[in-house]
N, C-alpha and C. Protein backbone atom coordinates (compact mmCIF):
# COMPACT_ATOMS: atom_id res chain seq x y z
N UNK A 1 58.95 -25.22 113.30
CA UNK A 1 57.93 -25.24 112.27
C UNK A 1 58.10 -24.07 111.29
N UNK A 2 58.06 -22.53 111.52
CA UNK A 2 58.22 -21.80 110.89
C UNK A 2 59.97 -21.81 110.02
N UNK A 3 60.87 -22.05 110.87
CA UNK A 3 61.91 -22.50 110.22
C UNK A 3 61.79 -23.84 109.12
N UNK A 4 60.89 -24.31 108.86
CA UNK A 4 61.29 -25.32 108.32
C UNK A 4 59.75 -25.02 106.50
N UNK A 5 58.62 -24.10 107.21
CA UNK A 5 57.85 -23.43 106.24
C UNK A 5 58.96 -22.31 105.62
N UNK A 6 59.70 -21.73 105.85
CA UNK A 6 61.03 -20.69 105.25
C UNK A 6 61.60 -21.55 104.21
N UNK A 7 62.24 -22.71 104.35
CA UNK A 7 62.77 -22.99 103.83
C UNK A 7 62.15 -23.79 102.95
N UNK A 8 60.86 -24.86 103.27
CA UNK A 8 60.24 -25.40 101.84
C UNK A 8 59.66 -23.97 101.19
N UNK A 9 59.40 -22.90 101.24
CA UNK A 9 59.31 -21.85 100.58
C UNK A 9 60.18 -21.02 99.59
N UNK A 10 61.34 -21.46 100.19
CA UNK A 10 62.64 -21.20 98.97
C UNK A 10 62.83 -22.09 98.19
N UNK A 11 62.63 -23.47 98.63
CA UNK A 11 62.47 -24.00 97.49
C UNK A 11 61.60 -24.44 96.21
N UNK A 12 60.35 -24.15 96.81
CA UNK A 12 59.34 -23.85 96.01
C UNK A 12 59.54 -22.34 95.37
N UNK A 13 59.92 -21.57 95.40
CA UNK A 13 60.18 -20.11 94.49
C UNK A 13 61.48 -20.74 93.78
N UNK A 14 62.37 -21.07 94.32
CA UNK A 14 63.09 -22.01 93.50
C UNK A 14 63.06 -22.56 92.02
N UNK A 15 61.91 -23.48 92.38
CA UNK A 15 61.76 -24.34 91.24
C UNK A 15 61.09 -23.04 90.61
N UNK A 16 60.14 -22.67 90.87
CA UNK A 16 59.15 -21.86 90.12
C UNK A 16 59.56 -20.45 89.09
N UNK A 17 60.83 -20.28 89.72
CA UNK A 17 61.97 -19.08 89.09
C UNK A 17 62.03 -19.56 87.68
N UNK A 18 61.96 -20.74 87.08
CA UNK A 18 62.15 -21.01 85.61
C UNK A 18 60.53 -21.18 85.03
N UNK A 19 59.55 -20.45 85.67
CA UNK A 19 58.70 -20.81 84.78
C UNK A 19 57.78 -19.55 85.22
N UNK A 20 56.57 -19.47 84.11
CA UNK A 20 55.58 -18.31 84.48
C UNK A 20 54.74 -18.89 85.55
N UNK A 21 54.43 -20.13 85.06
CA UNK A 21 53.18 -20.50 85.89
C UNK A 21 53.12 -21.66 85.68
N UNK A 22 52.86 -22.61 86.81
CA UNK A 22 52.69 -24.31 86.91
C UNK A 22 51.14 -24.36 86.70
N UNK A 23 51.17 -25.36 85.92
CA UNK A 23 49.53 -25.89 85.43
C UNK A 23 49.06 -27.68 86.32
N UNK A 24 49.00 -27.27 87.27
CA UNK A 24 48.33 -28.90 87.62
C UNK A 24 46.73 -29.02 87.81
N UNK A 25 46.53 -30.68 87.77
CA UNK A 25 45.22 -30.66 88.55
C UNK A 25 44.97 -30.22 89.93
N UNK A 26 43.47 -29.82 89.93
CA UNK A 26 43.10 -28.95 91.72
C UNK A 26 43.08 -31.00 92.04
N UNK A 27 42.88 -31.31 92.12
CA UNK A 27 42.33 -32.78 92.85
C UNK A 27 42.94 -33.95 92.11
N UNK A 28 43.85 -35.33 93.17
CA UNK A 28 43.70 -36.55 92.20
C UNK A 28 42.67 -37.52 92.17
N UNK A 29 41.62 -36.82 92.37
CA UNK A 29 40.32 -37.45 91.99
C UNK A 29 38.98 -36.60 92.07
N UNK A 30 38.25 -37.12 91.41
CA UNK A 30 36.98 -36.72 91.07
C UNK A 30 36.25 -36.38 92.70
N UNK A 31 35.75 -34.86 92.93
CA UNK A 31 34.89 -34.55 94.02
C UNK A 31 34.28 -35.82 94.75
N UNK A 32 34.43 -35.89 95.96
CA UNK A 32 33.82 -37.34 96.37
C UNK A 32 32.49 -36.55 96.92
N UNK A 33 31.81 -37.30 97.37
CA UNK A 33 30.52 -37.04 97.92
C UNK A 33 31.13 -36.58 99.71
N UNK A 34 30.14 -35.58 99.99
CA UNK A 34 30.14 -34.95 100.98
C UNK A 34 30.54 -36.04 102.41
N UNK A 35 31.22 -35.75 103.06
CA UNK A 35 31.50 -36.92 104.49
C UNK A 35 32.82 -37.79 103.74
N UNK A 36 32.80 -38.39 102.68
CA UNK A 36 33.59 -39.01 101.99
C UNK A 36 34.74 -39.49 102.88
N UNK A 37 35.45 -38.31 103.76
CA UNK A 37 36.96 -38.40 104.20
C UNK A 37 36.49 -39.10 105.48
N UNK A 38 35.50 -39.49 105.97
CA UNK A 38 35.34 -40.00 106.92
C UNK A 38 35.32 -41.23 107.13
N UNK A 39 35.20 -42.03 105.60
CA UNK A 39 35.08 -43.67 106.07
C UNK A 39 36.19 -44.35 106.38
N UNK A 40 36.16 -45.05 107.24
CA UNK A 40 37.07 -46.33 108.08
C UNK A 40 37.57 -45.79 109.40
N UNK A 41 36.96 -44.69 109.86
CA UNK A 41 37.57 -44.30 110.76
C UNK A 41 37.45 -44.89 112.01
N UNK A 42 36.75 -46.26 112.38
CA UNK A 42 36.84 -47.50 113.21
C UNK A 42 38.05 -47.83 113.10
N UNK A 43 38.51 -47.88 111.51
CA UNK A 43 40.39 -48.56 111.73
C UNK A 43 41.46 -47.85 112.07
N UNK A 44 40.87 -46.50 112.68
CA UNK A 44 42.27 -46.26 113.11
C UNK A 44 42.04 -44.65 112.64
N UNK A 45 42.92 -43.45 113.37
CA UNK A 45 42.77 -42.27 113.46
C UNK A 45 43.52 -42.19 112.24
N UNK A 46 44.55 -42.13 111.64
CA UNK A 46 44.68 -41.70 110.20
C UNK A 46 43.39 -41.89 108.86
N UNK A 47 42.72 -42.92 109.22
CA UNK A 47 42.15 -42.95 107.89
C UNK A 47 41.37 -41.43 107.18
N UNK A 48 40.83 -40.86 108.32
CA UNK A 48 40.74 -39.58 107.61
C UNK A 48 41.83 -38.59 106.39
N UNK A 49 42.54 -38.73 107.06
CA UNK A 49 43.89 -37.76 106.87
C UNK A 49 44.05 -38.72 105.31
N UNK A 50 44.33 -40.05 105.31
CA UNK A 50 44.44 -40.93 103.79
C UNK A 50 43.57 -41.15 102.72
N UNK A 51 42.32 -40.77 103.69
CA UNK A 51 41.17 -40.13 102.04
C UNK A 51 40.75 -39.17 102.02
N UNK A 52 41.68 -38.31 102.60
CA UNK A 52 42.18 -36.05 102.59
C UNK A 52 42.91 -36.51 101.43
N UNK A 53 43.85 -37.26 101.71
CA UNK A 53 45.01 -36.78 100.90
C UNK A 53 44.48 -36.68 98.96
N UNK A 54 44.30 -37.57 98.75
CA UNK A 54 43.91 -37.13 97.04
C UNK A 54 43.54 -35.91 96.66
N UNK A 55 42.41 -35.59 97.77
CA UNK A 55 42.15 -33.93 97.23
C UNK A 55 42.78 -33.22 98.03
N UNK A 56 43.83 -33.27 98.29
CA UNK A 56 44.67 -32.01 98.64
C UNK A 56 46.35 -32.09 98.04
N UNK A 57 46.29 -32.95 97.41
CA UNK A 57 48.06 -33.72 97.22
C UNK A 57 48.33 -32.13 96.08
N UNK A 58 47.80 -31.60 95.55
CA UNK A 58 48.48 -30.45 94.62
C UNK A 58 48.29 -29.36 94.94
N UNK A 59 47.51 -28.87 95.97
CA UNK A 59 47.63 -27.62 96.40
C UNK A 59 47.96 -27.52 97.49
N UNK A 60 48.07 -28.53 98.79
CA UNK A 60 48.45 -28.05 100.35
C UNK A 60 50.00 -27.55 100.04
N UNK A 61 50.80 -28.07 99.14
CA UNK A 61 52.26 -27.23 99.50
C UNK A 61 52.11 -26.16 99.10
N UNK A 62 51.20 -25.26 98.02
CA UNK A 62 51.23 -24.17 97.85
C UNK A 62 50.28 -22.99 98.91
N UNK A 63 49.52 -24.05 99.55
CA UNK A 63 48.62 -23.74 100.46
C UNK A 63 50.08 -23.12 102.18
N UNK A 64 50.64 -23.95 101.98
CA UNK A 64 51.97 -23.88 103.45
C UNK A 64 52.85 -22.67 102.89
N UNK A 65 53.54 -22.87 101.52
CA UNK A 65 54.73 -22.26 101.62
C UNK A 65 53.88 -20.26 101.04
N UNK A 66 52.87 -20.05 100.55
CA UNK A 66 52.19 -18.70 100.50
C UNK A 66 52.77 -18.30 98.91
N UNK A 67 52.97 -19.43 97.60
CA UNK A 67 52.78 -18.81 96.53
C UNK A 67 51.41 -18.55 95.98
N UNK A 68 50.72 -17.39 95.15
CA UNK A 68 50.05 -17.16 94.75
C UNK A 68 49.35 -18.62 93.45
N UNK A 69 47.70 -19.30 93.84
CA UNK A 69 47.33 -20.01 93.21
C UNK A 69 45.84 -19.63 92.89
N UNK A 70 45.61 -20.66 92.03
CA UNK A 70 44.03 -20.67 91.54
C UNK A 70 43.22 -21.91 91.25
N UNK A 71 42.04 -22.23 91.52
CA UNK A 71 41.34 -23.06 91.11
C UNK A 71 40.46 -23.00 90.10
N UNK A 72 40.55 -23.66 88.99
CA UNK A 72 39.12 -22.78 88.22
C UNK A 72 38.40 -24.41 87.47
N UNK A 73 37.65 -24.32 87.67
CA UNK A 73 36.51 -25.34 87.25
C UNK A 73 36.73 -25.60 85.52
N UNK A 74 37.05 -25.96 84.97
CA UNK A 74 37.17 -26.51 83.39
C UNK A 74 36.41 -27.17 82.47
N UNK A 75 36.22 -27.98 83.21
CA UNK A 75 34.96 -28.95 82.32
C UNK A 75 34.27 -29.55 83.61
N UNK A 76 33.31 -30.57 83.32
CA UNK A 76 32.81 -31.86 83.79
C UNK A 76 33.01 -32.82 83.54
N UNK A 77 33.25 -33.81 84.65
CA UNK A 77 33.36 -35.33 84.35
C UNK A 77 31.97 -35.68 83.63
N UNK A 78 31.90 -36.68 82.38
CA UNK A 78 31.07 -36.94 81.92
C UNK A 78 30.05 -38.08 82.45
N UNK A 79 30.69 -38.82 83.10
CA UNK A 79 30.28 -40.05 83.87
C UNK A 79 29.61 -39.23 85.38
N UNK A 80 29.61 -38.43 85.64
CA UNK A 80 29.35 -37.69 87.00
C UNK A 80 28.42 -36.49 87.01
N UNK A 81 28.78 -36.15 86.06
CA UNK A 81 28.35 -34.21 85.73
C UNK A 81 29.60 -33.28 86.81
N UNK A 82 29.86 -33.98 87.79
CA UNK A 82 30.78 -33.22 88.66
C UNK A 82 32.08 -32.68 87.92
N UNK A 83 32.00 -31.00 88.84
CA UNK A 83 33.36 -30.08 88.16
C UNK A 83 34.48 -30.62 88.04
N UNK A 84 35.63 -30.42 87.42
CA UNK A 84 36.67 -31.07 87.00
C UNK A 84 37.87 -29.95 86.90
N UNK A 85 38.75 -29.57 88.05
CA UNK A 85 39.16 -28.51 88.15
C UNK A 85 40.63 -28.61 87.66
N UNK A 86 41.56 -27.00 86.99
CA UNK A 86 43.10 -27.16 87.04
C UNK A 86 43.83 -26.06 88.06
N UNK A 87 44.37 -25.90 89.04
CA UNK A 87 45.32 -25.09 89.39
C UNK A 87 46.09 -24.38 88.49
N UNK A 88 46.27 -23.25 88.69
CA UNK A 88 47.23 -22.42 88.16
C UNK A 88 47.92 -21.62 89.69
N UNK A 89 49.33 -21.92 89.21
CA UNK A 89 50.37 -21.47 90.50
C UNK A 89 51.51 -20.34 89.98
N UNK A 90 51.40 -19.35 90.27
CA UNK A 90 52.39 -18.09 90.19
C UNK A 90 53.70 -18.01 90.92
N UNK A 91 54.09 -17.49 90.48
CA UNK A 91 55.63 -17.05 91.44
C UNK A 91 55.25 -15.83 92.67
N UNK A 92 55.68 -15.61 93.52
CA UNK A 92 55.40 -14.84 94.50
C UNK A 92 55.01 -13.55 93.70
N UNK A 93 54.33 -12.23 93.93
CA UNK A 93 54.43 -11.41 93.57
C UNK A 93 54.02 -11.10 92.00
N UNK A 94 52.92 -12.17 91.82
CA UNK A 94 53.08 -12.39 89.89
C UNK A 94 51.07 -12.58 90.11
N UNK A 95 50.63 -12.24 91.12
CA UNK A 95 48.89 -12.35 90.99
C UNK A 95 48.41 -11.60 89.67
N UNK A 96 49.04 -10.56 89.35
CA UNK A 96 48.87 -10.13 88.14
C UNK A 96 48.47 -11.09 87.12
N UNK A 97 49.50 -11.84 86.77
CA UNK A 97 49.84 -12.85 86.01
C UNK A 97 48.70 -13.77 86.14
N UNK A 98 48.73 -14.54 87.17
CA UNK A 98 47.87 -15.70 87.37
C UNK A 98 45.98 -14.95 87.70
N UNK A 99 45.94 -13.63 88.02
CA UNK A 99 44.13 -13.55 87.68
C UNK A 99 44.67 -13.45 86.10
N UNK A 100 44.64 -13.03 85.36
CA UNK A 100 45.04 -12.48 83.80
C UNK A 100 44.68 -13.73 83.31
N UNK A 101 45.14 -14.50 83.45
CA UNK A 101 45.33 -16.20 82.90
C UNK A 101 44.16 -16.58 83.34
N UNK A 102 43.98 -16.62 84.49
CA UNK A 102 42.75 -17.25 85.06
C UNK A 102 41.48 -16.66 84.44
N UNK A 103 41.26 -15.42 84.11
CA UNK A 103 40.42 -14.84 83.75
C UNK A 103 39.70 -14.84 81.86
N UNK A 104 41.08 -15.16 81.98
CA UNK A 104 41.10 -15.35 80.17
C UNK A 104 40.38 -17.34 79.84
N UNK A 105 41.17 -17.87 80.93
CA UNK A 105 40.62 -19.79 80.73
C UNK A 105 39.18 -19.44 81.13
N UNK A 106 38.61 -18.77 82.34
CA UNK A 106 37.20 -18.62 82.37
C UNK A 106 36.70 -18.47 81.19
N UNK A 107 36.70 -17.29 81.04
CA UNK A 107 36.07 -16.82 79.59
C UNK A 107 35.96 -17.77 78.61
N UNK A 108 37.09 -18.31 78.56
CA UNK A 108 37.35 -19.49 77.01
C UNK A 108 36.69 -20.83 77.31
N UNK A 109 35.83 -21.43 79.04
CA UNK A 109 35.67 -22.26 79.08
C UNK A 109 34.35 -22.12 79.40
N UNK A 110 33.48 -20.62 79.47
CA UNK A 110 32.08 -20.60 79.58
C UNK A 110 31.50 -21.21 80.45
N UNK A 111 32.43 -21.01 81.52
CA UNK A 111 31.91 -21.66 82.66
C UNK A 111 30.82 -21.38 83.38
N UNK A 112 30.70 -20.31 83.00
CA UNK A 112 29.08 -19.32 83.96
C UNK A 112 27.83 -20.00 83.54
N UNK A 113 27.95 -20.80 82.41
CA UNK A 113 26.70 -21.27 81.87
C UNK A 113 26.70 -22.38 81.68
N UNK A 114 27.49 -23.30 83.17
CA UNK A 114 27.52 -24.47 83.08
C UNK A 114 26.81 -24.63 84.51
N UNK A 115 25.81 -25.61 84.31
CA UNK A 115 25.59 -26.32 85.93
C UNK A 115 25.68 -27.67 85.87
N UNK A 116 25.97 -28.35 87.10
CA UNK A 116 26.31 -29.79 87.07
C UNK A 116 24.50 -30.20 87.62
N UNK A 117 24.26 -31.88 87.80
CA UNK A 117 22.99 -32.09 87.92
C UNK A 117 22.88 -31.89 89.21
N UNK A 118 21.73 -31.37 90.07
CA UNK A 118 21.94 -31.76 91.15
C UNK A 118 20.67 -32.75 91.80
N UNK A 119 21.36 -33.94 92.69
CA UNK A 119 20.67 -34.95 93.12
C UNK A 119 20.29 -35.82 93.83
């Protein structure tokens, strides 16, 4: 196991050597409602793990291999009010970099003076 986290870790610094910082979405889908990952689990012990996966498909590899990331809330879905988040991912050794950035999209997206409905 650890032999095999070493090495998807080189290759993730790898790719990441040609760039400052990867911009993805935190989630491929919209926040589900609380319990969410739990339905169908009558059919069978994976179904959890297959409605994990959307909200975790862009950050668990950065979550395994230990590059420096961020989540930061951006807007709201309009149809929802629910947060609507982007990752920002650094190169090892570059947190500098990625709070700096992160700190600057806060600011520019006034997020402190946003609340979603709650209901």
């Amino acid at each position: 196991m650890l032999k095999t986290q070493r090495l998807s870790r080189r290759i993730v610094e790898g790719f990441l050597a040609g760039f400052d910082l990867l911009v993805t979405p935190t989630m491929a889908c919209l926040p589900p409602r609380v319990g969410a990952w739990r339905a169908g689990r009558d059919g069978g012990p994976l179904a959890p793990l297959l409605n994990s996966y959307p909200m975790g498909v862009f950050t668990s590899v950065f979550n395994v291999t230990g590059q420096p990331a961020v989540s930061l809330p951006v807007r709201h879905d309009e149809a929802t009010g629910l947060p609507v988040g982007v990752q920002i991912v650094a190169a090892p050794w570059r947190e500098d970099l990625l709070l700096q950035v992160s700190r600057t999209l806060e600011l520019a997206h006034g997020w402190a003076d946003r609340h979603p409905p709650v209901g």
